[in-house]
C-alpha atoms as a PDB file:
ATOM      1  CA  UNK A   1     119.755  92.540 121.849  1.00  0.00           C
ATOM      2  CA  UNK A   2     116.436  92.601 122.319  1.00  0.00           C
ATOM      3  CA  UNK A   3     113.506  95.128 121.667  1.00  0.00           C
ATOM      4  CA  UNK A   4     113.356  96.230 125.352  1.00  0.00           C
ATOM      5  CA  UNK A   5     117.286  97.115 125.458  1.00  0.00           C
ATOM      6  CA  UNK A   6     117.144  98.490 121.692  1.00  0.00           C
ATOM      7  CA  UNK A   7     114.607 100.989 123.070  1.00  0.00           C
ATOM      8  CA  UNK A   8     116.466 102.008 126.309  1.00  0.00           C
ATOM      9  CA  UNK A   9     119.680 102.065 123.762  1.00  0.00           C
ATOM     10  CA  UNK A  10     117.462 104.302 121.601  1.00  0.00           C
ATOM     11  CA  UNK A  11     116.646 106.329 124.372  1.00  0.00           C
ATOM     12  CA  UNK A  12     119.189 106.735 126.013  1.00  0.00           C
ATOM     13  CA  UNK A  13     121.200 107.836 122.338  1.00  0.00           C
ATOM     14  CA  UNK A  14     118.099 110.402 122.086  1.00  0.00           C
ATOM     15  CA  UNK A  15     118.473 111.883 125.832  1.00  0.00           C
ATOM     16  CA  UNK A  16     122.474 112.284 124.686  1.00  0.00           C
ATOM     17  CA  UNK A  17     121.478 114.149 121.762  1.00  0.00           C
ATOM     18  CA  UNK A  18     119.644 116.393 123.331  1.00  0.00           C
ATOM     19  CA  UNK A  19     122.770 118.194 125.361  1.00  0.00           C
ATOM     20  CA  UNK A  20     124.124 118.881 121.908  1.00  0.00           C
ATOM     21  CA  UNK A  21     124.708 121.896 120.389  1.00  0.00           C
ATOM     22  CA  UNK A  22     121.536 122.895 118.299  1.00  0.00           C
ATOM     23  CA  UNK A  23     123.506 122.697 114.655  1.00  0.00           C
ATOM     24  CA  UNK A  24     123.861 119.017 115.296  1.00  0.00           C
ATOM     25  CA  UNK A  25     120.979 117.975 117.139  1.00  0.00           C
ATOM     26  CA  UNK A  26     118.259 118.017 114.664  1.00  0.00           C
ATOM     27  CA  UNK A  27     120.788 115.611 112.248  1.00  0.00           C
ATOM     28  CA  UNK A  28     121.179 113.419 114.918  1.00  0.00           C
ATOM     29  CA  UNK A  29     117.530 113.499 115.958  1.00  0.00           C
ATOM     30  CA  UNK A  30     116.613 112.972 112.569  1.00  0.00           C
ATOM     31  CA  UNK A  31     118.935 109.681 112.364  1.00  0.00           C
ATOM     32  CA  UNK A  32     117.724 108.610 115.848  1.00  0.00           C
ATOM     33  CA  UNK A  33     113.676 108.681 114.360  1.00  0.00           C
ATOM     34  CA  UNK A  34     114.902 106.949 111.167  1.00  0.00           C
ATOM     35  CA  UNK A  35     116.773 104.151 113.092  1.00  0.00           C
ATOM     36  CA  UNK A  36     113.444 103.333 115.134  1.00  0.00           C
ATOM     37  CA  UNK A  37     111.025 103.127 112.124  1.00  0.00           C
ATOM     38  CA  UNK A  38     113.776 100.976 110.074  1.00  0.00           C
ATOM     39  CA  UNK A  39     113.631  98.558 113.522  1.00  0.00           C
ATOM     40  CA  UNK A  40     110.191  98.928 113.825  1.00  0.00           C
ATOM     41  CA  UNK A  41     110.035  97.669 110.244  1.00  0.00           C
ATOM     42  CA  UNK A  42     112.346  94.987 110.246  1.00  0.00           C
ATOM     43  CA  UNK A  43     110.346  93.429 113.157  1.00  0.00           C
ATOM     44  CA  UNK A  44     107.385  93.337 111.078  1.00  0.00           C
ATOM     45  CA  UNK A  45     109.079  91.958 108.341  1.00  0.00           C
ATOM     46  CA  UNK A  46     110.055  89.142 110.602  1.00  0.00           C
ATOM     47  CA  UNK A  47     106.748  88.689 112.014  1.00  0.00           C
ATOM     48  CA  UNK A  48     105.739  88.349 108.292  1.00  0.00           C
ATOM     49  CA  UNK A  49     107.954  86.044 107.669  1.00  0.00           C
ATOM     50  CA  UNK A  50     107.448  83.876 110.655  1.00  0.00           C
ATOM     51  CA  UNK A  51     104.012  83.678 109.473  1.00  0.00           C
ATOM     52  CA  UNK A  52     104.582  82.577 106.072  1.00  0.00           C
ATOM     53  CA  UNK A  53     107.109  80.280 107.628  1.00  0.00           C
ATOM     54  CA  UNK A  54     104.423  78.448 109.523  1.00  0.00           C
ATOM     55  CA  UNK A  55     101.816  78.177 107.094  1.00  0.00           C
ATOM     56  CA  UNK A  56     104.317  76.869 104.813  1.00  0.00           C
ATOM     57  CA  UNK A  57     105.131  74.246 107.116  1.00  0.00           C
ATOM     58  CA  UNK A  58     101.637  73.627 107.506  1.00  0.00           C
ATOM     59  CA  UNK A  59     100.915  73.230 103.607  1.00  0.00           C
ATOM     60  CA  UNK A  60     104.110  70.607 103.808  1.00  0.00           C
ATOM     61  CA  UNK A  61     102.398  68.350 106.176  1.00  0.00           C
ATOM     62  CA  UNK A  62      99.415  68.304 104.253  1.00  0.00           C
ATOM     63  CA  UNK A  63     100.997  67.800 100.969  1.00  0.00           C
ATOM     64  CA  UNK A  64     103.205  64.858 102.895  1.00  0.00           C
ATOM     65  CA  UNK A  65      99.560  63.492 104.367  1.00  0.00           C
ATOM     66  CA  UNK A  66      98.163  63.667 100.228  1.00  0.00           C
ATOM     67  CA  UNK A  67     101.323  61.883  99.204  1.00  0.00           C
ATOM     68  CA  UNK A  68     101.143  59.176 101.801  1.00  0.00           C
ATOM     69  CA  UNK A  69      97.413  58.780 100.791  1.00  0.00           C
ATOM     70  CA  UNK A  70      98.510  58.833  97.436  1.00  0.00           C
ATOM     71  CA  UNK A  71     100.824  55.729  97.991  1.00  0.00           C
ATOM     72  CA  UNK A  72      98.530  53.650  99.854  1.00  0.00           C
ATOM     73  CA  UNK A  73      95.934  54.052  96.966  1.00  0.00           C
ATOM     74  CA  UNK A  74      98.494  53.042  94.363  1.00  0.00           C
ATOM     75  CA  UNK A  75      99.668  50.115  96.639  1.00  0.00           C
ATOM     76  CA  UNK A  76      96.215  48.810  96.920  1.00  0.00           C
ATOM     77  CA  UNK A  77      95.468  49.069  93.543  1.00  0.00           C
ATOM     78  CA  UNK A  78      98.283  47.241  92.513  1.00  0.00           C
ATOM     79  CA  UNK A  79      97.358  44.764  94.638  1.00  0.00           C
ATOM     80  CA  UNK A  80      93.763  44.195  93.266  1.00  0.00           C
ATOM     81  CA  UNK A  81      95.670  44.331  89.761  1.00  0.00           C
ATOM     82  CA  UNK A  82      97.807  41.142  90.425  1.00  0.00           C
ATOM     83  CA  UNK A  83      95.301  39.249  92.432  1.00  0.00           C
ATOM     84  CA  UNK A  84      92.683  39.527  89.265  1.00  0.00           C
ATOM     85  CA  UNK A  85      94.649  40.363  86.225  1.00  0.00           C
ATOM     86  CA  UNK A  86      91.971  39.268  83.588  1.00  0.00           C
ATOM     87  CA  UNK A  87      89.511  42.242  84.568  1.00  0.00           C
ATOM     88  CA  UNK A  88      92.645  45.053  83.618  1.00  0.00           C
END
C-alpha cells in the first residue's frame, strides 16, 4: 500500500467514524490521529535510513578505492624491493 491509498484508507476510516455514536467516536478518533503520526513517523524513519544507507555505500566505495590504492603501492614497492635488494 502506498502513502496515497493509506491516506484515502485513513480517510475514509475517519469519515466512518464520524456516523458513530458520540461515546465511541472520540476513542476511535483518537486511534485514527495516532495511526497517522505513527505512519508519518515510520516514513521518516525510512527516509533516514535510506540516507544512511547511501552514504554508507558511498564510504564503501571509497574505502574499496583506498584499499585498491593501498595494494598497488605495496605491489610496487615490492617490486623496487626485489629488483635492488642491497639498498633495504
Amino acid at each position: 500500500m502506498d502513502e496515497t491509498q493509506f491516506q484515502a484508507k485513513l480517510t475514509e476510516l475517519v469519515s466512518q467514524i464520524d456516523t458513530l455514536p458520540e461515546d465511541e467516536r472520540e476513542r476511535l478518533r483518537a486511534l485514527a490521529t495516532e495511526t497517522r503520526e505513527r505512519q508519518e513517523s515510520i516514513k521518516q524513519s525510512v527516509a533516514s535510513m535510506q540516507e544512511n544507507i547511501d552514504f554508507l555505500r558511498l564510504w564503501i566505495k571509497y574505502l574499496l578505492f583506498d584499499l585498491e590504492a593501498t595494494r598497488r603501492e605495496n605491489n610496487y614497492l615490492r617490486k623496487m624491493l626485489e629488483q635492488d635488494p642491497d639498498t633495504a
